[in-house]
Protein backbone atom coordinates (compact mmCIF):
# COMPACT_ATOMS: atom_id res chain seq x y z
CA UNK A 1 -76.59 114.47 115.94
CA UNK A 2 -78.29 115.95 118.95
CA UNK A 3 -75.80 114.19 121.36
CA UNK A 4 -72.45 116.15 119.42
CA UNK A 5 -74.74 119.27 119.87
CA UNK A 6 -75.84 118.67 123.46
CA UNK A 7 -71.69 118.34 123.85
CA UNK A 8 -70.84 120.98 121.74
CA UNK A 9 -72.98 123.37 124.03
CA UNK A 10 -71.38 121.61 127.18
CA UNK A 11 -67.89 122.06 125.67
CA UNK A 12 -69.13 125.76 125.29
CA UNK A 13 -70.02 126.11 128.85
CA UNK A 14 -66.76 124.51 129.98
CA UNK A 15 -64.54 126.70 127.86
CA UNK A 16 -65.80 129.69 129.43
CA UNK A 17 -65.57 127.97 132.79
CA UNK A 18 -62.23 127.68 131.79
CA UNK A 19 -61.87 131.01 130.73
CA UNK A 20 -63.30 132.06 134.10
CA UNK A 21 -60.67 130.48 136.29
CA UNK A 22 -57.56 131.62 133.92
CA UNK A 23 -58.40 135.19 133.61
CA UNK A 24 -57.91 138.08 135.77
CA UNK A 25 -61.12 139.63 137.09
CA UNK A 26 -60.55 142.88 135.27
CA UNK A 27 -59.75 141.13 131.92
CA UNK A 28 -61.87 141.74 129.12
CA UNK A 29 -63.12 138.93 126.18
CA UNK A 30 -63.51 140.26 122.65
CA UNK A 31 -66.77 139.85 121.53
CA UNK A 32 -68.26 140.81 117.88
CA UNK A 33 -71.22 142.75 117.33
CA UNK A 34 -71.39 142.19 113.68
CA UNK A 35 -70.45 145.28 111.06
CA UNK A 36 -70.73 148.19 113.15
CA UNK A 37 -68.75 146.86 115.73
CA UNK A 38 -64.86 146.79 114.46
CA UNK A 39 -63.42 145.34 117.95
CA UNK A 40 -65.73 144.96 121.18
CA UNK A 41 -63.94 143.39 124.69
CA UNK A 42 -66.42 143.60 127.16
CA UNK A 43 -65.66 142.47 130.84
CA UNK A 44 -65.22 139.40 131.62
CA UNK A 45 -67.95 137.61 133.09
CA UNK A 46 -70.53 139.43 130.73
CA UNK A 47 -68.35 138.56 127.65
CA UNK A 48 -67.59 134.58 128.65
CA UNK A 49 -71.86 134.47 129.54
CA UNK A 50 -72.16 136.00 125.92
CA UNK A 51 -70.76 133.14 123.94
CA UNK A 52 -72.67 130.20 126.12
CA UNK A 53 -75.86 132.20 125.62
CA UNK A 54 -75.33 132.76 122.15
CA UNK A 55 -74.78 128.76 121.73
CA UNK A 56 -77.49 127.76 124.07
CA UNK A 57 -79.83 129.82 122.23
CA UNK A 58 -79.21 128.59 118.92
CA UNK A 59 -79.46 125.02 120.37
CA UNK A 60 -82.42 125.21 121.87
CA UNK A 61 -84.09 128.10 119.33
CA UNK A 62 -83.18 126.00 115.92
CA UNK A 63 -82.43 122.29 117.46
CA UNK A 64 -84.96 121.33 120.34
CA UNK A 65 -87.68 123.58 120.01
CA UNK A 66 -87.25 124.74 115.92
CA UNK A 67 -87.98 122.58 112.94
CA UNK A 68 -84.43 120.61 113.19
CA UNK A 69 -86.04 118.34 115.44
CA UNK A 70 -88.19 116.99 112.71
CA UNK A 71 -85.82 114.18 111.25
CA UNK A 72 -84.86 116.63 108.36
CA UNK A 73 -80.76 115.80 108.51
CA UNK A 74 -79.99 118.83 106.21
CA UNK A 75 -81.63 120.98 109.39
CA UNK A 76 -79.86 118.61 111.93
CA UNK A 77 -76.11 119.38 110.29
CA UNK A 78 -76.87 122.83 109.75
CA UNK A 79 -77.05 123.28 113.29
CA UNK A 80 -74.54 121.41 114.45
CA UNK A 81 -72.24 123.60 111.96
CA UNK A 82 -73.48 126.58 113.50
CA UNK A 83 -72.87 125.34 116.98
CA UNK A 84 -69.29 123.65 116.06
CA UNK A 85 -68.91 127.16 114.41
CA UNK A 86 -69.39 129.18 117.48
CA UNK A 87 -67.51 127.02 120.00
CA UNK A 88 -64.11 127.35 117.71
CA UNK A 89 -64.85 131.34 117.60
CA UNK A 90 -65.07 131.45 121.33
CA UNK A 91 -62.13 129.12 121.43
CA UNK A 92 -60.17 131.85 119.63
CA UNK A 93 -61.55 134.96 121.75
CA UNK A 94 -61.13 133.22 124.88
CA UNK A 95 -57.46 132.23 123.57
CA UNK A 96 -57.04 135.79 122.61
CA UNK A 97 -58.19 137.08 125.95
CA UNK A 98 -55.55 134.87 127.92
CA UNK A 99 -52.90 136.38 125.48
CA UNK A 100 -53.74 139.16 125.98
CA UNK A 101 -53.64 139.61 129.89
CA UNK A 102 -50.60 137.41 129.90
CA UNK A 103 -48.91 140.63 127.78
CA UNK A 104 -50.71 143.25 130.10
């Protein structure tokens, strides 16, 4: 399982390299703050660095350097649910974001 999450992070960084070429500089990617935040877009670059750093973190915070790495499988899927978890939500802001500036 670390392979799918070493690609799950590179699929990360290559969505938002995506995201990066398709959206106009003064676009804005929703980004989620948890309760107190109800809707958050933040710039562009800042909100596309957001999500990789939020999935390199956990990758290398839980999976390389945390207990994960240990053989313990329940660990080694949890993580990779949290990281396949992440790269669909960015999917769908990044998605959103593209909508969006194709309306505006």
């Amino acid at each position: 399982m670390p392979v799918v999450d070493a690609l799950l992070v590179v699929a990360m960084v290559c969505l938002s390299w995506w995201g990066a070429l398709r959206l106009p500089p003064d676009a804005r990617v929703p980004v989620h703050f948890g309760r107190w935040s109800r809707s958050t877009a933040v710039p562009k670059t800042p909100g596309l660095v957001v999500w990789v750093a939020v999935g390199v973190v956990t990758w290398l915070g839980a999976g390389v350097l945390g207990g994960a790495r240990s053989g313990d499988l329940a660990a080694r899927a949890g993580i990779t649910l949290a990281l396949a978890t992440i790269l669909v939500v960015q999917a769908v802001a990044v998605a959103l974001a593209v909508a969006h500036s194709r309306r505006g």
